[in-house]
Protein backbone atom coordinates (compact mmCIF):
# COMPACT_ATOMS: atom_id res chain seq x y z
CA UNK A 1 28.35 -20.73 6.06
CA UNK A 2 25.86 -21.50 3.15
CA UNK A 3 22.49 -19.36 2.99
CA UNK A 4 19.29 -20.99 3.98
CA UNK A 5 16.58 -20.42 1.05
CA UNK A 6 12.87 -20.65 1.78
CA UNK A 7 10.70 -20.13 -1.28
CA UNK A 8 7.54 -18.17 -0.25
CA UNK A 9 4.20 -19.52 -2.22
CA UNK A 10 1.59 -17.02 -1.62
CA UNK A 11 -0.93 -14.34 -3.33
CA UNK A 12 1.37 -11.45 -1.72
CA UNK A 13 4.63 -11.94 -2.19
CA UNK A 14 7.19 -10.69 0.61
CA UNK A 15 10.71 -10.79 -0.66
CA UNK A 16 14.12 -10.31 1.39
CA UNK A 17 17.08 -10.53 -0.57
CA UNK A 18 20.69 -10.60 0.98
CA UNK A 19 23.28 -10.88 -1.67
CA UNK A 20 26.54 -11.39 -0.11
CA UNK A 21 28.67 -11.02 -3.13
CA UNK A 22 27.35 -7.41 -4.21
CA UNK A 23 28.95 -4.04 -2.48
CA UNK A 24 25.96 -2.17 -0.61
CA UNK A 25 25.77 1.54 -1.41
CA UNK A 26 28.34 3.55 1.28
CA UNK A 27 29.98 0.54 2.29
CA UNK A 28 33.67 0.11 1.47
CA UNK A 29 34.35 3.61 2.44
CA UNK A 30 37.43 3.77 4.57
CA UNK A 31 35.86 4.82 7.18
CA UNK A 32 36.00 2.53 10.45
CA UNK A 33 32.83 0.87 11.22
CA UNK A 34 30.67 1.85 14.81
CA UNK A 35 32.56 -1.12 17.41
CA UNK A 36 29.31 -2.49 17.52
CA UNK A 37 29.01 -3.27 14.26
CA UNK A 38 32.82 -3.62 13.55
CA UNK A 39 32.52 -6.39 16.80
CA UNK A 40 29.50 -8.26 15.06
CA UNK A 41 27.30 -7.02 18.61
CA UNK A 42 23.68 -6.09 18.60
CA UNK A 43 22.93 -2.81 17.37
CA UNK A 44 23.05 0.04 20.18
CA UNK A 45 19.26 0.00 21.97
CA UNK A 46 18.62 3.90 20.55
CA UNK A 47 17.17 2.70 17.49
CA UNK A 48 16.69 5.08 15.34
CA UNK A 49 20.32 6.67 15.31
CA UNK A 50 20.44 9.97 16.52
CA UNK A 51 21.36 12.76 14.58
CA UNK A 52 24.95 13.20 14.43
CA UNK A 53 26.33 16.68 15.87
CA UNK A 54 26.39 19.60 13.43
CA UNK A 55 30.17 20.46 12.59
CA UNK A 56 29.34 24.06 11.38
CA UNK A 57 30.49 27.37 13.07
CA UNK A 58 28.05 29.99 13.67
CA UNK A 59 29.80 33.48 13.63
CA UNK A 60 28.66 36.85 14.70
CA UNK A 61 28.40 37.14 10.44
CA UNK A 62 27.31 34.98 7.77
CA UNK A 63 30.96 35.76 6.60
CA UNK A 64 32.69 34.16 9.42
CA UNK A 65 30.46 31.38 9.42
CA UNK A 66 31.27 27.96 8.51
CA UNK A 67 28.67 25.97 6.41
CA UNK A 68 29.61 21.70 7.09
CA UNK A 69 26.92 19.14 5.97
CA UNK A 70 27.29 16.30 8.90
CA UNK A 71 28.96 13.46 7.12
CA UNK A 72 26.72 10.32 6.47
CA UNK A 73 27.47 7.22 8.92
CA UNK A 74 29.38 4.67 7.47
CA UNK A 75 28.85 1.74 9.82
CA UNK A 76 28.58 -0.83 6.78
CA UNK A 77 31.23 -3.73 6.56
CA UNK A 78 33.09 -4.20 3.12
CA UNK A 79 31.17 -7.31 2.41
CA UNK A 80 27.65 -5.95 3.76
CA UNK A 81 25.05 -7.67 1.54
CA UNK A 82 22.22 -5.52 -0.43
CA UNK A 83 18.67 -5.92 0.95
CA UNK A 84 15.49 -5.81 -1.46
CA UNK A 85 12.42 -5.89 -0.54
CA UNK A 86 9.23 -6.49 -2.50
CA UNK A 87 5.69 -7.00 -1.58
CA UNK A 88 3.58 -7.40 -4.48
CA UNK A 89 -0.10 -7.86 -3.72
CA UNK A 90 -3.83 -8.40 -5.61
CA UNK A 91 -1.78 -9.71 -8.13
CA UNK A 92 -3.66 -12.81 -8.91
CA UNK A 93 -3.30 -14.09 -12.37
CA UNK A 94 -0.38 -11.81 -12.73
CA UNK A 95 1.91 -13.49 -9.89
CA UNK A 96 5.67 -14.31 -10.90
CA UNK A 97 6.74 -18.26 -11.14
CA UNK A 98 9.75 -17.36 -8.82
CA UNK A 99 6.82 -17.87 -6.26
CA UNK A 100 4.60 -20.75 -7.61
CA UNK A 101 2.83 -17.92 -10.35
CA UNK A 102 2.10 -18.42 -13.78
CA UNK A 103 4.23 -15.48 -15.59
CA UNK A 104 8.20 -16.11 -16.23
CA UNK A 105 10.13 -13.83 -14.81
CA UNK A 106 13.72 -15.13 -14.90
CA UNK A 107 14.99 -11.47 -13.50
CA UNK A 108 13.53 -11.90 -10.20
CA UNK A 109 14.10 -15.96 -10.00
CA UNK A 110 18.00 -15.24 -10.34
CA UNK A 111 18.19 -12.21 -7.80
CA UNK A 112 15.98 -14.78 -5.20
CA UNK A 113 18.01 -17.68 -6.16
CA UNK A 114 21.41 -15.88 -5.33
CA UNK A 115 20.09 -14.88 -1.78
CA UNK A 116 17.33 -15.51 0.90
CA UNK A 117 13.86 -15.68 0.66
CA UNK A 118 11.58 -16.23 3.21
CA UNK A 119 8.21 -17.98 3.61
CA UNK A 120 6.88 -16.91 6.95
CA UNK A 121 5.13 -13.35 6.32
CA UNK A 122 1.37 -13.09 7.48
CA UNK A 123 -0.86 -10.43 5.23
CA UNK A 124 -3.36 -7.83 6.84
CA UNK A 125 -5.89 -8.60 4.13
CA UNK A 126 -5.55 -4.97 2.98
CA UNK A 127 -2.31 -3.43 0.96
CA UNK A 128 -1.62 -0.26 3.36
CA UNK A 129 -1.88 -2.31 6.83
CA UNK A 130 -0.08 -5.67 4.94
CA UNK A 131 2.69 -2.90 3.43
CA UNK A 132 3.35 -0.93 6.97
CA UNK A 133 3.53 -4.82 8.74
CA UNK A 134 6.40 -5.47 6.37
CA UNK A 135 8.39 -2.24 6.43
CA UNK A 136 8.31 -2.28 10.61
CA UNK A 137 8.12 -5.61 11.48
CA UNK A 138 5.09 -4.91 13.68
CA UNK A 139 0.96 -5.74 13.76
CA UNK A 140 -0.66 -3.17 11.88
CA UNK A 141 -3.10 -1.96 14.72
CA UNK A 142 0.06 -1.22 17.03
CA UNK A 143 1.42 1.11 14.66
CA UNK A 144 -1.64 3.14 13.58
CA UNK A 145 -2.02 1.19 10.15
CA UNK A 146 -5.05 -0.84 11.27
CA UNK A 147 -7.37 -0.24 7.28
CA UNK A 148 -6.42 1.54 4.66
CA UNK A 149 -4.67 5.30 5.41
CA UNK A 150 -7.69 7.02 3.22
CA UNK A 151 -9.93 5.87 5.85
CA UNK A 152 -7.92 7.02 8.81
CA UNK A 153 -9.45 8.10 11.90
CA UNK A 154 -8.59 8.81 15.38
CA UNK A 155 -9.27 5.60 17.19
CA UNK A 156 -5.97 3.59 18.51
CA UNK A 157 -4.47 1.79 15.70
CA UNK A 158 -6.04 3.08 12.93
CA UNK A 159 -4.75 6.92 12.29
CA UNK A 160 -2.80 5.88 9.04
CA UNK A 161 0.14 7.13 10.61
CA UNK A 162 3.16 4.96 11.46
CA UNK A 163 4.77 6.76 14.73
CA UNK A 164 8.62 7.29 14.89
CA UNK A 165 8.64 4.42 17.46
CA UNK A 166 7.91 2.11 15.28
CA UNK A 167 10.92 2.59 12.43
CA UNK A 168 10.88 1.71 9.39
CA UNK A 169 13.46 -1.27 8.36
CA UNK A 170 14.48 1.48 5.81
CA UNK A 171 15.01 4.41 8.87
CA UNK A 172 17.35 1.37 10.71
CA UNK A 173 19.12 0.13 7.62
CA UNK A 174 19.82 4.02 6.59
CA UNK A 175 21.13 4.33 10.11
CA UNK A 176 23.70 2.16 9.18
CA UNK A 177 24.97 3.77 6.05
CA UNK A 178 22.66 1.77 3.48
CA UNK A 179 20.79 3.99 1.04
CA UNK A 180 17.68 3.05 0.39
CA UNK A 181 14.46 4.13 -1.37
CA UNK A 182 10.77 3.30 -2.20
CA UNK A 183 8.89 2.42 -5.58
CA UNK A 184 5.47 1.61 -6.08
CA UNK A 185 1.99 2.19 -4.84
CA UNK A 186 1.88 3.79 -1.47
CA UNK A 187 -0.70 4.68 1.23
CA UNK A 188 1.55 4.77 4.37
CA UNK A 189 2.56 7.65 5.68
């Protein structure tokens, strides 16, 4: 089935990558996939994953104990695509022609040009509440990211603090063996 690509032409730039002939980080491993992933079903509704049970052995003596990091989940599917993405925003003069911009950046036109893009992304008007909307998926003011985090306060919706109900699209995709990571400016906490 071919991939769909929307080109996004906006000031902030919201970027979703899925490139189905790379290897995502942990997957490939050998190890059977959860049966809901391994079916193709819906993830399980306990978003985020619990913790998985400690294998250690506590004995009456550090000497009889038994020290065992849990293993990481490997849920991923051998041809699980890598997901990027990138919000650049302010940038103005200084936005990439991938997206309608003025500066050539043949890099980032070849990684969006093997995958997805997507055009439908609304911006908070401010970086922090616009960067917390992408990484959850959710309106700012339900998850506590309603202005910028330095100006947090205790009202509803605007304590600069993104509650563990709300997880991240990093927390879900970790969940499912992906490793991922964060670069850039950052106000959310």
């Amino acid at each position: 089935m071919p991939m769909r690509r929307t080109v996004l032409r906006s000031p902030l730039l919201g970027l979703a990558v899925l490139l189905p002939g790379l290897r995502a980080a942990g997957a490939g491993s050998g190890e059977p996939a959860e049966p809901s992933v391994a079916n193709g079903g819906l993830p399980p509704p306990d978003l985020p994953f619990p913790d998985a049970p400690s294998e250690s052995v506590i004995g009456p003596t550090l000497a009889s104990s038994v020290n065992k990091w849990p293993r990481k989940r490997h849920a991923l599917r051998k041809d699980a695509p890598n997901v990027v993405l990138i919000m650049n925003d302010d940038s103005g003069y200084g936005h990439s022609d991938t997206f309608g911009g003025p500066v050539h950046t043949p890099s980032l036109s070849r990684v969006a040009a093997a995958g997805v893009t997507y055009n439908r992304f609304h911006n908070a008007a401010i970086c922090s509440p616009t960067r917390a909307s992408l990484l959850t998926g959710r309106n700012p003011h339900f998850i506590g990211a309603g202005q910028i985090t330095e100006l947090a306060s205790g009202f509803p919706g605007y304590t600069g603090r993104i509650p563990r109900s709300a997880a991240t699209v990093a927390k879900v995709l970790s969940g499912y063996g992906y490793d991922t990571a964060a670069f850039g400016k950052w106000h959310n906490t």
